[in-house]
Protein backbone atom coordinates (compact mmCIF):
# COMPACT_ATOMS: atom_id res chain seq x y z
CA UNK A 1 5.88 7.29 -19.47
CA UNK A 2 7.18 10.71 -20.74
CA UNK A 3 11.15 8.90 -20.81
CA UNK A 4 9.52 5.10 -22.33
CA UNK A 5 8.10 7.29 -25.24
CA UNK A 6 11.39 9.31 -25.93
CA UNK A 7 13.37 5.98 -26.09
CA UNK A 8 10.80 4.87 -29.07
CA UNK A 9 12.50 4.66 -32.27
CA UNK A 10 11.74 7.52 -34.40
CA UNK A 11 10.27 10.13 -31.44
CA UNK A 12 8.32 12.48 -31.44
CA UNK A 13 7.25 11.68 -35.81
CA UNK A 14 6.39 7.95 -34.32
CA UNK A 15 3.51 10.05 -32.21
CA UNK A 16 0.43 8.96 -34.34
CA UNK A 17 1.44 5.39 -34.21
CA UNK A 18 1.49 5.15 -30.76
CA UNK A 19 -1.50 7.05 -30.44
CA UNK A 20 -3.67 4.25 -33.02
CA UNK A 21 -2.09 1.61 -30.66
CA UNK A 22 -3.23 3.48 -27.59
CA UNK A 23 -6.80 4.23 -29.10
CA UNK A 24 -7.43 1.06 -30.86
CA UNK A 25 -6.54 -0.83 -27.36
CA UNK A 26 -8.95 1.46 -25.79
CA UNK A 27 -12.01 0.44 -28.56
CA UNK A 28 -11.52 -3.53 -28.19
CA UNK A 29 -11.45 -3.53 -24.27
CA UNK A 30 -14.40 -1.23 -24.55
CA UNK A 31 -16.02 -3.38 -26.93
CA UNK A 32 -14.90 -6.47 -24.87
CA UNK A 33 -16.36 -5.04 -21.54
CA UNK A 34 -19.42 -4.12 -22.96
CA UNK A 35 -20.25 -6.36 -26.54
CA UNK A 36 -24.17 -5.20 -26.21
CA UNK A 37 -23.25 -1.49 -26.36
CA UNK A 38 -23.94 0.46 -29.58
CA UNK A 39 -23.66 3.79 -28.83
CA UNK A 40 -20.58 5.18 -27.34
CA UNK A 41 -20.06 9.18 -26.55
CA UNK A 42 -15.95 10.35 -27.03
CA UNK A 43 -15.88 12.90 -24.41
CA UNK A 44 -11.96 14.31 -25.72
CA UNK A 45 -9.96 17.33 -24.64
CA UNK A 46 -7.28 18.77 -26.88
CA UNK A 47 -3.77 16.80 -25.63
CA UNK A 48 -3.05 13.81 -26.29
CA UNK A 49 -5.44 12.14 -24.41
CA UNK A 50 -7.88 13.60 -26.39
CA UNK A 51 -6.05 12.47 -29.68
CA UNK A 52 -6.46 8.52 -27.93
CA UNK A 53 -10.07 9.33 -27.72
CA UNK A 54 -10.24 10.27 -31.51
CA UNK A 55 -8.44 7.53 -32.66
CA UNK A 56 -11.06 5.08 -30.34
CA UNK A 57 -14.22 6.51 -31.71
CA UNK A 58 -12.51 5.45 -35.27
CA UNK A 59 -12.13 2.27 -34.47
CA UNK A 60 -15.50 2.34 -33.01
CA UNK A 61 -17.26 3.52 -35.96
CA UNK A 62 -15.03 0.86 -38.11
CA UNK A 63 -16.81 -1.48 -35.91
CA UNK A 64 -19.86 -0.56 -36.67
CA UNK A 65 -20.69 1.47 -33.57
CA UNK A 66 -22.01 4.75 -33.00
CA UNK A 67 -19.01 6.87 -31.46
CA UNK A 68 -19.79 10.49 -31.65
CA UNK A 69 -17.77 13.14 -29.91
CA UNK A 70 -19.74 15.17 -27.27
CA UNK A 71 -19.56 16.04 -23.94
CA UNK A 72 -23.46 16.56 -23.16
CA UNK A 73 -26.26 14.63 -23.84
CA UNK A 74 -24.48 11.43 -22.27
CA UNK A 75 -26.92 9.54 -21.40
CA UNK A 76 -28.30 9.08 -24.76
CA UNK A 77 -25.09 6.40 -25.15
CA UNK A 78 -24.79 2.94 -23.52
CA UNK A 79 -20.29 4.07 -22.79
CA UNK A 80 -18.76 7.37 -22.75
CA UNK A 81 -15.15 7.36 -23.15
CA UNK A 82 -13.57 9.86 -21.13
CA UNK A 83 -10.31 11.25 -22.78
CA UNK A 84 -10.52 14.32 -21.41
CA UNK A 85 -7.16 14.45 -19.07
CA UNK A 86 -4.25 12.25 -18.99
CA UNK A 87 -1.18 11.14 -17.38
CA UNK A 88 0.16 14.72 -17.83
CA UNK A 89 -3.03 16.51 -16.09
CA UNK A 90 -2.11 17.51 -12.03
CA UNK A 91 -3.77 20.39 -10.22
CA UNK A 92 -7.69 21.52 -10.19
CA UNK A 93 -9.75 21.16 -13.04
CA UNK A 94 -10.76 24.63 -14.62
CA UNK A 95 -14.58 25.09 -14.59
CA UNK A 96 -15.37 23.80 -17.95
CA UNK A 97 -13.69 20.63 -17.53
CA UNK A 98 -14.86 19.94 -13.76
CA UNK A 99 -18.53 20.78 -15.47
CA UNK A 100 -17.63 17.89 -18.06
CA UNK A 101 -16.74 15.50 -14.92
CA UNK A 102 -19.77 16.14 -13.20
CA UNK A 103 -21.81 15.71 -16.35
CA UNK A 104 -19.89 12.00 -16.71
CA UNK A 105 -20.07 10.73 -13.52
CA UNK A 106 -24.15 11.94 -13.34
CA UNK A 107 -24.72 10.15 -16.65
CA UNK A 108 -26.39 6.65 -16.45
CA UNK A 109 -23.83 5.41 -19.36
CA UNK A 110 -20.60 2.94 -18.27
CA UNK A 111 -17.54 4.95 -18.75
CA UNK A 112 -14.67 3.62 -19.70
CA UNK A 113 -11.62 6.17 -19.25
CA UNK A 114 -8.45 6.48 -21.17
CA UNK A 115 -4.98 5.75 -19.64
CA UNK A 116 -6.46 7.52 -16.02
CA UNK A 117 -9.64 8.78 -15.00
CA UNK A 118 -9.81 12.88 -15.67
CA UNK A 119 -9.03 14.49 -12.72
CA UNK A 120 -6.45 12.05 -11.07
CA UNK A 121 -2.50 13.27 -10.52
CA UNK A 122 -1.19 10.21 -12.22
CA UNK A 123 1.98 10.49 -10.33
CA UNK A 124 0.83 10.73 -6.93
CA UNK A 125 -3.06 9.65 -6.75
CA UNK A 126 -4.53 13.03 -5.19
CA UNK A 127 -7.10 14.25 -6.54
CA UNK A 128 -7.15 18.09 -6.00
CA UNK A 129 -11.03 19.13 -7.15
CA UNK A 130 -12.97 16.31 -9.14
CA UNK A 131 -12.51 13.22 -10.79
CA UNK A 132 -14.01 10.97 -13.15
CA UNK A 133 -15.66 7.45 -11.39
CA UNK A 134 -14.30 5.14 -14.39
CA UNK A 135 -15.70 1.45 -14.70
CA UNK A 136 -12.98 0.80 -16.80
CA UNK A 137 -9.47 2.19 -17.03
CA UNK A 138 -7.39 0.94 -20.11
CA UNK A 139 -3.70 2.38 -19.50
CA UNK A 140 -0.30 2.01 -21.63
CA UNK A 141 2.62 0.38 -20.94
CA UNK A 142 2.44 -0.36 -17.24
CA UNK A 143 0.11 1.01 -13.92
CA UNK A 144 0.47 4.30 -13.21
CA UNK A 145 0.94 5.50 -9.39
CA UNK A 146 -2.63 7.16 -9.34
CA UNK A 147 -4.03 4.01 -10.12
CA UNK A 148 -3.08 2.21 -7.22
CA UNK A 149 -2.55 4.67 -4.82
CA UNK A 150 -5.68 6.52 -3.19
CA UNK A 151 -7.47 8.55 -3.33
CA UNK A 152 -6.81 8.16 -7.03
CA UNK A 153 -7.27 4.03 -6.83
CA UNK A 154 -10.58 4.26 -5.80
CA UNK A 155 -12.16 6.33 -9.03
CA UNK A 156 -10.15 3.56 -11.68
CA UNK A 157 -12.98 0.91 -11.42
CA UNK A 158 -10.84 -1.89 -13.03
CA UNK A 159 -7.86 -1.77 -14.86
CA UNK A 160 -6.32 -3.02 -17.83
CA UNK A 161 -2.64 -2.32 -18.97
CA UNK A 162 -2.21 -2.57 -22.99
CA UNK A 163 0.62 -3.13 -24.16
CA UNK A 164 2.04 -0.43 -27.47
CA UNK A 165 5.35 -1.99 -27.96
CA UNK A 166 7.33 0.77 -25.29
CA UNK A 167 10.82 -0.76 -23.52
CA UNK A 168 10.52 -0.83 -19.93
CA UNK A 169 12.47 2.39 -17.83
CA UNK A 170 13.47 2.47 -14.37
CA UNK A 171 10.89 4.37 -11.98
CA UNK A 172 10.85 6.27 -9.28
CA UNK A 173 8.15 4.62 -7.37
CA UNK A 174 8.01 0.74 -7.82
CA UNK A 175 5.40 -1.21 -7.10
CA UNK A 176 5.59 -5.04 -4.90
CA UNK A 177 5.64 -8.07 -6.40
CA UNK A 178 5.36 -11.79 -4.79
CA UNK A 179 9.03 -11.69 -5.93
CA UNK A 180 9.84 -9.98 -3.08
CA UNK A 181 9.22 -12.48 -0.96
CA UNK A 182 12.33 -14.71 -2.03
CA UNK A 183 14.43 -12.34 -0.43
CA UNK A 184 13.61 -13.49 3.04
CA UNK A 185 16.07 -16.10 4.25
CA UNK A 186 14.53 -19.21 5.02
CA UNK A 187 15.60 -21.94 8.08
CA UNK A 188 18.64 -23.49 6.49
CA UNK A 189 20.31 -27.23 8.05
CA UNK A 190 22.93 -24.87 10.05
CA UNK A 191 20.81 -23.08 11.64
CA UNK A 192 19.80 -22.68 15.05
CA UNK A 193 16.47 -21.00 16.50
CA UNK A 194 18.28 -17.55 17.65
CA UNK A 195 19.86 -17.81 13.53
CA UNK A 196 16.92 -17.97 11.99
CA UNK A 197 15.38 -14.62 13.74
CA UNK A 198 15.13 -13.64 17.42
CA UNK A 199 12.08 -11.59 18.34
CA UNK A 200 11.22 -9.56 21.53
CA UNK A 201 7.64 -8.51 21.11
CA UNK A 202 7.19 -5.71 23.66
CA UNK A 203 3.33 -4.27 24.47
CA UNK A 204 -0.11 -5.93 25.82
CA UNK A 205 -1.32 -4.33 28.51
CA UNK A 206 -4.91 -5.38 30.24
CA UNK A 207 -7.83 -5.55 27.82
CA UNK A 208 -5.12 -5.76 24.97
CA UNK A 209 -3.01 -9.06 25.62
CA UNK A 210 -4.75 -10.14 22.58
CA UNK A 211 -3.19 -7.73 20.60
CA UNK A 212 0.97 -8.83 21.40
CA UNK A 213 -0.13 -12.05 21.26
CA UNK A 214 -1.08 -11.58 17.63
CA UNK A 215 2.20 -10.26 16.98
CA UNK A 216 4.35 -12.89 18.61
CA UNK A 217 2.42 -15.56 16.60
CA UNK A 218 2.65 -13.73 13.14
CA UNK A 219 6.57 -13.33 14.05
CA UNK A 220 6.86 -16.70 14.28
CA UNK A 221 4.95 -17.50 11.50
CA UNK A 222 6.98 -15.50 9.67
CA UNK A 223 9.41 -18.47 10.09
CA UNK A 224 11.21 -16.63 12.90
CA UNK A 225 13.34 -18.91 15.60
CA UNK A 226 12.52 -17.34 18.56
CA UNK A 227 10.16 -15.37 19.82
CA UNK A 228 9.82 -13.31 23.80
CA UNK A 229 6.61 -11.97 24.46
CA UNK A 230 7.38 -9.03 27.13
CA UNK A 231 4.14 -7.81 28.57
CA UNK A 232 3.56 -6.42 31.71
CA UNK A 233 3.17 -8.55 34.79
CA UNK A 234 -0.61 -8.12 35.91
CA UNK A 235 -1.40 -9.75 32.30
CA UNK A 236 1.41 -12.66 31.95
CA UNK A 237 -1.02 -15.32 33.25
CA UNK A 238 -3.26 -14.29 30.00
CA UNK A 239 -0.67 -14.25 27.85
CA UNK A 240 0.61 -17.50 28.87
CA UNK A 241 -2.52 -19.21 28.15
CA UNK A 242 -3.41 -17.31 24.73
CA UNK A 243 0.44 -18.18 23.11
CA UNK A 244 1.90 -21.62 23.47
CA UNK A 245 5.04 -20.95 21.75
CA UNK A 246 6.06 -17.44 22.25
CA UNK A 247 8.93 -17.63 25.87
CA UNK A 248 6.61 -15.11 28.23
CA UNK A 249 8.36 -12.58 30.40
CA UNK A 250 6.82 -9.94 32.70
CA UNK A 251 7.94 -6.71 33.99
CA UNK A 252 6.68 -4.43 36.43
CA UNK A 253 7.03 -0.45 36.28
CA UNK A 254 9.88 0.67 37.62
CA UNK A 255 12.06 -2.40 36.20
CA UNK A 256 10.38 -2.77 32.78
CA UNK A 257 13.78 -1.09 30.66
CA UNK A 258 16.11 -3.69 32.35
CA UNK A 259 13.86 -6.53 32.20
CA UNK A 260 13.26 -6.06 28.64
CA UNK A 261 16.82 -5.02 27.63
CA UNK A 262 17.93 -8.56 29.06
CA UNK A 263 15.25 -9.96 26.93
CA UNK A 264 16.83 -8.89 23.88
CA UNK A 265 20.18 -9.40 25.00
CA UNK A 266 20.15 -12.76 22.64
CA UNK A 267 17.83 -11.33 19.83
CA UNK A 268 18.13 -9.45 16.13
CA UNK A 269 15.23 -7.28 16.26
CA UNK A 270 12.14 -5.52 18.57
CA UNK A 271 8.21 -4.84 18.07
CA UNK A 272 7.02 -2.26 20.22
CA UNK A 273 3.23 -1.32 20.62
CA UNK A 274 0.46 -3.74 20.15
CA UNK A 275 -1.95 -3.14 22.86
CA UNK A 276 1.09 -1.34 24.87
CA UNK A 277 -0.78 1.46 26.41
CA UNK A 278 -0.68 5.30 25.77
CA UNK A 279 0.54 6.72 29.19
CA UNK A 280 3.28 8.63 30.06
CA UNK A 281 5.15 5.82 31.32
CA UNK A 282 4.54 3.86 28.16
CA UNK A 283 5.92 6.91 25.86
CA UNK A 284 8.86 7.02 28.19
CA UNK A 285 9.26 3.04 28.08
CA UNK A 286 9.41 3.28 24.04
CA UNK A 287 12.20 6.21 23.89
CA UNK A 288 14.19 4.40 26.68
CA UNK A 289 14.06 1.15 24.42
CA UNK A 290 14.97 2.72 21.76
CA UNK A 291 17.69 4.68 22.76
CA UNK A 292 18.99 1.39 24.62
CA UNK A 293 18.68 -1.36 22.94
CA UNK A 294 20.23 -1.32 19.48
CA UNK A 295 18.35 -3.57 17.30
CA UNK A 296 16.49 -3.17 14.01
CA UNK A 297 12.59 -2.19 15.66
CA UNK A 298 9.42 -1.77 14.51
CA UNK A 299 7.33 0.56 16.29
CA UNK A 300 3.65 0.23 16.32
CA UNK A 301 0.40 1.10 17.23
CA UNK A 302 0.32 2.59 21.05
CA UNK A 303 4.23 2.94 20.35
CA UNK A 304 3.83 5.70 18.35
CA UNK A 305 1.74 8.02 20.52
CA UNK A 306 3.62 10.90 21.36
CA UNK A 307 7.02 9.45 19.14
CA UNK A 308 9.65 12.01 18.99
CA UNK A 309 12.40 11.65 16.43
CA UNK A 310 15.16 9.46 17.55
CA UNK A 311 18.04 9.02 16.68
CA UNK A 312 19.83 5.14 16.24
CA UNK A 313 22.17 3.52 14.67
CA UNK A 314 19.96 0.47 14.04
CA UNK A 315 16.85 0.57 11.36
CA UNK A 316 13.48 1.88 12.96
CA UNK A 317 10.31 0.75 11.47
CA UNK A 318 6.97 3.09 11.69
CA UNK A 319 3.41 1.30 10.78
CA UNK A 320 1.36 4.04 11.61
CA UNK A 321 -2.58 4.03 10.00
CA UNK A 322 -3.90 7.41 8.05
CA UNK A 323 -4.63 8.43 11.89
CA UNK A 324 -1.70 7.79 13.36
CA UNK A 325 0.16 9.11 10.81
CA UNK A 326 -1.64 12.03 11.05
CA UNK A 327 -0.63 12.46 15.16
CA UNK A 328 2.70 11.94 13.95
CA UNK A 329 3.13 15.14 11.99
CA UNK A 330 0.38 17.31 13.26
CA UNK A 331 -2.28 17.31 10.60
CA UNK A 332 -5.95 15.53 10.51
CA UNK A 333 -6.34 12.44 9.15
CA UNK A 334 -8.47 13.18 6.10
CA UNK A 335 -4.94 15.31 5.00
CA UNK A 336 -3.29 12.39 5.08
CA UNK A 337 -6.09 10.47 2.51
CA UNK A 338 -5.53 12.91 0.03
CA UNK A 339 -1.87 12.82 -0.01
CA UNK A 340 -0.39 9.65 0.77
CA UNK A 341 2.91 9.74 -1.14
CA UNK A 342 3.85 12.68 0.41
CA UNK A 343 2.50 12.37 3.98
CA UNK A 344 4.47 9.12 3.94
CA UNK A 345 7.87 10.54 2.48
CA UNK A 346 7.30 13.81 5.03
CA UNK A 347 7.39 11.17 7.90
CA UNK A 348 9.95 9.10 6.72
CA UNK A 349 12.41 12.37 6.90
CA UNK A 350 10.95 13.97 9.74
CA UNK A 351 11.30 10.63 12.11
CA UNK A 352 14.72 9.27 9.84
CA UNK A 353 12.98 6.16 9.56
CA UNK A 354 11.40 3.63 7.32
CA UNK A 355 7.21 4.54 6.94
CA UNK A 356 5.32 1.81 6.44
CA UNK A 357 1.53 3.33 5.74
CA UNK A 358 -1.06 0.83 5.97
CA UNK A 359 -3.90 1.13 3.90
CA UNK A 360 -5.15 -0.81 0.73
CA UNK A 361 -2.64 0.31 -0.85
CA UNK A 362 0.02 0.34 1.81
CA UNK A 363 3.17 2.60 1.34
CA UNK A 364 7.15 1.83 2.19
CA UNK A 365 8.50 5.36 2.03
CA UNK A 366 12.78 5.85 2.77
CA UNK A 367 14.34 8.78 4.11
CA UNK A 368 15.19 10.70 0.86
CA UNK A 369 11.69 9.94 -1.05
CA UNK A 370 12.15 6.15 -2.37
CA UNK A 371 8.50 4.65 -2.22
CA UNK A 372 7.32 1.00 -2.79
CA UNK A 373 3.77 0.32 -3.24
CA UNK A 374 2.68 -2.99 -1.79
CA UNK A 375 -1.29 -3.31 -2.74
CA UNK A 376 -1.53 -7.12 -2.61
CA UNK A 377 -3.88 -6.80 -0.02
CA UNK A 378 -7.49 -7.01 0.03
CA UNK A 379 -10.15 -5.47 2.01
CA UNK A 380 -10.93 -8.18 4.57
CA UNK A 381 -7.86 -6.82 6.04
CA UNK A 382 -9.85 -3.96 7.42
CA UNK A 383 -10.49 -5.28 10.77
CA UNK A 384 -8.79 -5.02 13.88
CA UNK A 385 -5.70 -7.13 14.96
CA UNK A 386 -4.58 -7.20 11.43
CA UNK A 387 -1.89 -4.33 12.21
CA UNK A 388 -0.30 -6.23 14.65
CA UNK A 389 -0.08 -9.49 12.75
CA UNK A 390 2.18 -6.79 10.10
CA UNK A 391 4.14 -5.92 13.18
CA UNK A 392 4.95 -9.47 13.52
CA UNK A 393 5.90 -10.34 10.49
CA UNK A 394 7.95 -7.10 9.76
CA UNK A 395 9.93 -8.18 12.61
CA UNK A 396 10.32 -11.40 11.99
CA UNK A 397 12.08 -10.43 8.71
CA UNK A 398 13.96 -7.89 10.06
CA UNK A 399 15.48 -10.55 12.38
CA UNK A 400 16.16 -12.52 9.60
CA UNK A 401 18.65 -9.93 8.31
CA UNK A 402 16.63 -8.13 5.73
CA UNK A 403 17.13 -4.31 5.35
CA UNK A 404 14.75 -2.50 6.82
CA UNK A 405 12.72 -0.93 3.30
CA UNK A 406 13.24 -4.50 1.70
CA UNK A 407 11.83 -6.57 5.64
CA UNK A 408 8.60 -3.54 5.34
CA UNK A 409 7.70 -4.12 1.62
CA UNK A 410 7.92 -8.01 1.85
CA UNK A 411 5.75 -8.35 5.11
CA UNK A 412 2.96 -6.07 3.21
CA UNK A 413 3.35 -8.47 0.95
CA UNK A 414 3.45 -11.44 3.02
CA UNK A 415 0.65 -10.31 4.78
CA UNK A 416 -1.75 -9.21 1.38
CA UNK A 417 -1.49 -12.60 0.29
CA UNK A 418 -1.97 -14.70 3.49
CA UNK A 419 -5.42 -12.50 3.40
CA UNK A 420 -5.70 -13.75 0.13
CA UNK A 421 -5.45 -17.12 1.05
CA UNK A 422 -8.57 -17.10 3.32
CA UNK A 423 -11.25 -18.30 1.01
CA UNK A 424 -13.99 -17.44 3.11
CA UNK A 425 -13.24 -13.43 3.37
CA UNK A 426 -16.48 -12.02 5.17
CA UNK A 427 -15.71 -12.24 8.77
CA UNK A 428 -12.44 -12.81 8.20
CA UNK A 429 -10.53 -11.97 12.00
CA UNK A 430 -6.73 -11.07 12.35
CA UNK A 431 -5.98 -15.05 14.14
CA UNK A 432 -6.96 -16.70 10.55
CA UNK A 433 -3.62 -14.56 9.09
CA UNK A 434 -1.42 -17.02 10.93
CA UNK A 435 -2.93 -19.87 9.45
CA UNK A 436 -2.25 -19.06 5.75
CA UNK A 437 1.15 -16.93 6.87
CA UNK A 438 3.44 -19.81 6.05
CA UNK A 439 1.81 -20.84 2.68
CA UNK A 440 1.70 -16.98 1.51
CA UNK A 441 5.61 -17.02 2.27
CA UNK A 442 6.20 -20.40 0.36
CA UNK A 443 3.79 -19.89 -3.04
């Protein structure tokens, strides 16, 4: 925001006309979300936030409205408009302002809050003491980070981006579009089923067949060619009569590396994990596969107990949850809640691989710090199976060719709108995902 508002014509004297675009935006959605309010409390701090605020009560008044500036007695007003902290605001609130949050988020009044709720890091989402609960968040220009990414996402209520006539700048973090999604190569006349994507889907042990199965179906989905389900041999039988179309292969124990290795031997890329198993044998069947067989992987649920760094010369994929995530670089999970961005850039340079941090607003972080947001998800996703359907797909595009940061964003993607898809979303269960998978790919 700070380098779209230097590139403005005239900068910094052009200051208060940006600000009267800014706070007359904020005034009409107000008055838009709420056309029976008549008394609206400016709660405004002294930056330029503050000066947003100002120029909304104006506006307010010009209306016709009551718009007083106070920051007690709030629930004498029907909106408060918090312009107390804005996208420049990071750290803990000092104890007069994180008295002022507390006083607007106990009021009974709808709050409506400037650019980004008062307490939110707009660049990363944390939250660090307390924030504002907004109803309504009008921003400029474009989303901010700590509107999307939680904690911060979850105090912005909904938001609306108004535009004051800034250019576009590159960014540091981008954020997913469906445009991602024509990157994937689709099944062209030449092709053959190994061309279009080979898959060896690698986990399911007993009581969790389920789980590969899910992700041998989402691969192919995914519009991948071919797909080898590889789980061990006690539960073939299952998985031969869960997945029609997956080829089935079964190892035992002691041959499970070679047998799987010769799986692959014909394929572009490998999903370790779903319903795999956490023993020592399984940790030591992971590292062995991926020291050996060098193909673009994603690595998975039960895959990523006990990971150690490795080292390959193919892309690695990580889709650990908060908890996971958490196991995988030695803090608790409610660490990793609070700081997103960086526990998923700390991974993605501790492990050398791609992070792909589920979540509502799931995270692609790069060795090196580039992030992509992918929050085209919704929260029907939140039950189990779901993970492994991702696994799937990631793979599938990662067979396909894709690089690895482009195959992890476009599968969140791919697999936000297939959720999106279900019309009926209460009760929604992981197996309806590979019903809407192809249409989410195609629209």
């Amino acid at each position: 925001m700070r380098a779209a508002e230097e590139r403005y014509p005239g900068y910094p004297e052009t200051i208060p006309e940006l600000m009267d675009r800014a706070g007359g935006a904020v005034a009409r959605e107000a008055m838009l979300a709420y056309p029976a309010a008549t008394r609206f409390a400016c709660v405004c701090g002294g930056g330029s936030n503050g000066g947003d605020g100002r120029v909304a009560a104006r506006v307010l008044r010009d209306d016709g409205r009551v718009a007083d500036e106070v920051d007690e007695g709030l629930d004498d007003y029907d909106v408060v408009i918090d312009a107390l902290f804005g996208t420049g605001f990071h750290g803990v609130p000092r104890p007069d302002a994180l008295a002022i949050i507390e006083r607007i988020n106990a009021s009974a009044a709808a709050v409506v809050s400037v650019d980004v709720p008062s307490g939110i890091d707009a660049s990363t989402g944390e939250i660090a003491g307390a924030a504002v609960a907004a109803d309504l968040t009008v921003t400029f220009h474009a989303s901010k980070v700590g509107l999307v990414v939680a904690p911060g996402r979850f105090k912005a209520g909904r938001v609306v981006v108004a535009g004051i006539g800034l250019e576009s700048v590159p960014t540091e973090i981008v954020r997913a579009t469906p445009a991602i999604l024509d990157a994937v190569p689709r099944r062209g006349e030449r092709d053959t089923k190994y061309s279009s994507g080979a898959v060896v889907v690698v986990g399911g042990g007993p009581g969790m067949t389920g789980a590969a199965c899910l992700c041998a179906m989402a691969a192919l989905r995914a519009d991948a060619g071919y797909v080898t389900l590889a789980v061990p041999e006690e539960v073939l039988a299952t998985a031969e009569a869960i997945a029609l179309e997956p080829v089935k292969v079964g190892w035992s124990e002691d041959e499970a590396v070679e047998t799987i290795a010769a799986a692959a031997e014909r394929a572009t890329a490998l999903a370790l994990g779903p319903g795999l198993g956490r023993g020592p044998g399984r940790r030591a069947l992971v590292r062995a596969l991926l020291d050996r067989v060098d193909l673009p992987a994603v690595v998975d649920a039960d895959a990523l107990f006990g990971l150690e760094p490795v080292s390959r010369s193919a892309a690695t994929v990580l889709t650990p949850h908060a908890g996971e995530l958490a196991r995988l670089l030695g803090r608790d999970s409610e660490w990793v809640g609070d700081h997103r961005l960086e526990a998923a850039r700390t991974a993605a340079d501790t492990y050398g691989a791609i992070v792909l941090l589920k979540g509502p607003d799931t995270l692609v972080a790069s060795p090196g710090g580039s992030v992509t947001v992918c929050d085209q998800g919704t929260a029907a996703l939140a039950t189990a199976g779901t993970g492994d359907v991702l696994t799937g797909v990631t793979a599938a595009f990662l067979a396909k060719g894709l690089d690895a940061e482009t195959a992890a964003a476009a599968a969140a993607v791919a697999h936000g709108r297939a959720a999106r898809l279900i019309q009926q979303q209460a009760g929604m269960v992981a197996s309806d995902l590979l019903g809407t998978l192809p249409a989410a790919l195609e629209s």
